[in-house]
N, C-alpha and C. Protein backbone atom coordinates (compact mmCIF):
# COMPACT_ATOMS: atom_id res chain seq x y z
N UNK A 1 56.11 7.85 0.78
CA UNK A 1 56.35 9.10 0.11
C UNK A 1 57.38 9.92 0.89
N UNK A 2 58.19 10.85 0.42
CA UNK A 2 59.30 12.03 0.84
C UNK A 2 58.67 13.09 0.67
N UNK A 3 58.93 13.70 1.56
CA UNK A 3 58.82 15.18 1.55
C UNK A 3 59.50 15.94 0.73
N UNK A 4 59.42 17.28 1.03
CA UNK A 4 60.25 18.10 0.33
C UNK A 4 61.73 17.90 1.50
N UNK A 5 61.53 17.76 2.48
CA UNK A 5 62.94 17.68 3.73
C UNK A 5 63.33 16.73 3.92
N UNK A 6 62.73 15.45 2.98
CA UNK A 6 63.79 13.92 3.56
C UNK A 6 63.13 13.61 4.07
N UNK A 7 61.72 13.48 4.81
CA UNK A 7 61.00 13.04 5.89
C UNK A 7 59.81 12.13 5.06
N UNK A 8 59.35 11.33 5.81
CA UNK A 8 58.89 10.32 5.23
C UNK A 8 56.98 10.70 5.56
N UNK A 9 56.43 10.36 4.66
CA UNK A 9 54.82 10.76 5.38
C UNK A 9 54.30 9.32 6.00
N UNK A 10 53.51 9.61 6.57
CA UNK A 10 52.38 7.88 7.22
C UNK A 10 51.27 8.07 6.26
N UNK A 11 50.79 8.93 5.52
CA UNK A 11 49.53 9.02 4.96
C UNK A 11 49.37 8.09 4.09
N UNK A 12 48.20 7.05 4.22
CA UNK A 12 47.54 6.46 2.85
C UNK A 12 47.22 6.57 2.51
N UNK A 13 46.67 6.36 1.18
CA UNK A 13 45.57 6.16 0.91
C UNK A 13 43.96 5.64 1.24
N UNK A 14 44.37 4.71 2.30
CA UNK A 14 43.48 4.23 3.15
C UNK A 14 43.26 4.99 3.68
N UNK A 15 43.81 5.58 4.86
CA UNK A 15 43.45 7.03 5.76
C UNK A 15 42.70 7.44 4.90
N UNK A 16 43.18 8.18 4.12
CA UNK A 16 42.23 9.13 3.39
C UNK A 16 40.89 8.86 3.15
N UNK A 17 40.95 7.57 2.70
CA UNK A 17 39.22 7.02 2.25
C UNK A 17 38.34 6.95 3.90
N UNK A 18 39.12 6.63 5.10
CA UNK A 18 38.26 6.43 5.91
C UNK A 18 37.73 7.72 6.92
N UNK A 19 38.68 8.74 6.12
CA UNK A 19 38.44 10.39 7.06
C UNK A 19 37.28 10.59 6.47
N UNK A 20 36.58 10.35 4.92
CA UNK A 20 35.55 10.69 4.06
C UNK A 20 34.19 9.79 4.59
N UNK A 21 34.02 9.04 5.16
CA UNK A 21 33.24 8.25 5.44
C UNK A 21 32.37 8.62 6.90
N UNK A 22 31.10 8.54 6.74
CA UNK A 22 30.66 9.25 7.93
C UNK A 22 30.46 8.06 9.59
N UNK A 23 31.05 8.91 10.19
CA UNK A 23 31.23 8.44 11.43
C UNK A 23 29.66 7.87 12.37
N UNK A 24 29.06 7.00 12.95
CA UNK A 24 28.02 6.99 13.60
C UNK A 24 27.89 6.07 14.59
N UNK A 25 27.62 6.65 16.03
CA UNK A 25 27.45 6.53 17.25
C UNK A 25 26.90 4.75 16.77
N UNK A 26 27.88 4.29 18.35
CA UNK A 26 26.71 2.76 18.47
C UNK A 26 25.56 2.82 19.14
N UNK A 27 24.98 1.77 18.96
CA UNK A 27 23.36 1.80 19.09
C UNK A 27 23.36 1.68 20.93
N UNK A 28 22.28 2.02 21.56
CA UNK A 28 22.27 2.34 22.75
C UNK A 28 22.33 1.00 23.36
N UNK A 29 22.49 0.62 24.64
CA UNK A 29 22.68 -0.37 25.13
C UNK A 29 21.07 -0.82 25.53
N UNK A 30 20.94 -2.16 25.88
CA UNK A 30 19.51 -2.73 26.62
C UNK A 30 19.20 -1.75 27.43
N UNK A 31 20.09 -1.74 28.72
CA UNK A 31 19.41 -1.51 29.70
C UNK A 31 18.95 0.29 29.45
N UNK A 32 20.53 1.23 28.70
CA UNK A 32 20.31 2.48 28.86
C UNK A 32 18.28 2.84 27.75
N UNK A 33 18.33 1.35 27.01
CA UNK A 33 16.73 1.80 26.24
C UNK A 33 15.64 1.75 27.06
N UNK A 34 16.05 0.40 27.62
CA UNK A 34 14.40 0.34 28.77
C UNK A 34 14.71 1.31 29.82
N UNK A 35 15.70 2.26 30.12
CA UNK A 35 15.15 3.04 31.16
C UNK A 35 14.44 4.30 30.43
N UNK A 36 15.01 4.71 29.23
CA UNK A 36 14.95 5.83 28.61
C UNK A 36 12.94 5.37 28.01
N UNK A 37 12.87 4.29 27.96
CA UNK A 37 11.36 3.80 27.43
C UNK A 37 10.56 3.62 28.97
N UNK A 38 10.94 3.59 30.21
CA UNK A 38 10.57 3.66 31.49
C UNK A 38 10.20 5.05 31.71
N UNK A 39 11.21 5.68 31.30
CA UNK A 39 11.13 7.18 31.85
C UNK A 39 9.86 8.26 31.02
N UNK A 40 9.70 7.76 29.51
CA UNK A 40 8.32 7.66 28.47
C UNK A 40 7.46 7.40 28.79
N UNK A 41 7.33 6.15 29.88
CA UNK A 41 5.74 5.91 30.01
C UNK A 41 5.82 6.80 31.57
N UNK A 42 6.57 6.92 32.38
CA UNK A 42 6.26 7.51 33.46
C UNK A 42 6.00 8.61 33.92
N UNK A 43 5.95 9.37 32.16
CA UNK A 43 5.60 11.22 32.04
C UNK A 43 4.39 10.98 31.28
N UNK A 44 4.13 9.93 30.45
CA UNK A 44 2.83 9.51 30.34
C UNK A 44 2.02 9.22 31.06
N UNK A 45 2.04 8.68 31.71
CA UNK A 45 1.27 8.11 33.29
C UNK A 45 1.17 9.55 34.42
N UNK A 46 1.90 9.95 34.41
CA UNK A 46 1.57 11.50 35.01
C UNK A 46 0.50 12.46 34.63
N UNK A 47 0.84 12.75 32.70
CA UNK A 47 -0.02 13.78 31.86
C UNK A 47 -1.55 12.75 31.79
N UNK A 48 -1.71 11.69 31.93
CA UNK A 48 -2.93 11.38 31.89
C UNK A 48 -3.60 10.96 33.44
N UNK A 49 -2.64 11.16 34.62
CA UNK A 49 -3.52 10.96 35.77
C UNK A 49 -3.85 12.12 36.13
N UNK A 50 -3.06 13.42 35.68
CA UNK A 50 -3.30 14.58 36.00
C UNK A 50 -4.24 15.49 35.00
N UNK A 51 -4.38 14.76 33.79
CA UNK A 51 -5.68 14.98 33.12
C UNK A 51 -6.92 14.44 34.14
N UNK A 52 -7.08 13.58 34.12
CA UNK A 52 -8.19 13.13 34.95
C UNK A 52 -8.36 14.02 36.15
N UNK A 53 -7.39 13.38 37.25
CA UNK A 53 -7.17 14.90 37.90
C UNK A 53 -7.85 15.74 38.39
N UNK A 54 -7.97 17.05 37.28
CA UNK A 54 -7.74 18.17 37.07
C UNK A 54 -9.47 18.30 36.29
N UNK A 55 -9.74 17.32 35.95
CA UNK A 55 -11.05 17.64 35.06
C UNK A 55 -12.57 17.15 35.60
């Protein structure tokens, strides 16, 4: 396509379809899950030794 100044655009149609499309994060890695599922049970393991504990 031309402009109104002689200048040429890059825009596609393609572009366009893929600016509309929703963007979403990749899935977490192995290791970053089992720490994040490490770090779950190890505030678990706290709230129930300190239930006991405490009672």
């Amino acid at each position: 396509m031309k402009g109104g100044d002689g200048t040429t655009e890059d825009r596609s149609p393609q572009s366009d379809a893929a600016e509309d499309e929703p963007r979403y994060e990749p899935a977490p890695s192995l290791g970053r899950l089992m720490l994040g599922l490490l770090v779950f049970v190890l505030a678990a393991l706290v709230v129930v030794l300190g239930g006991v504990y405490f009672s």
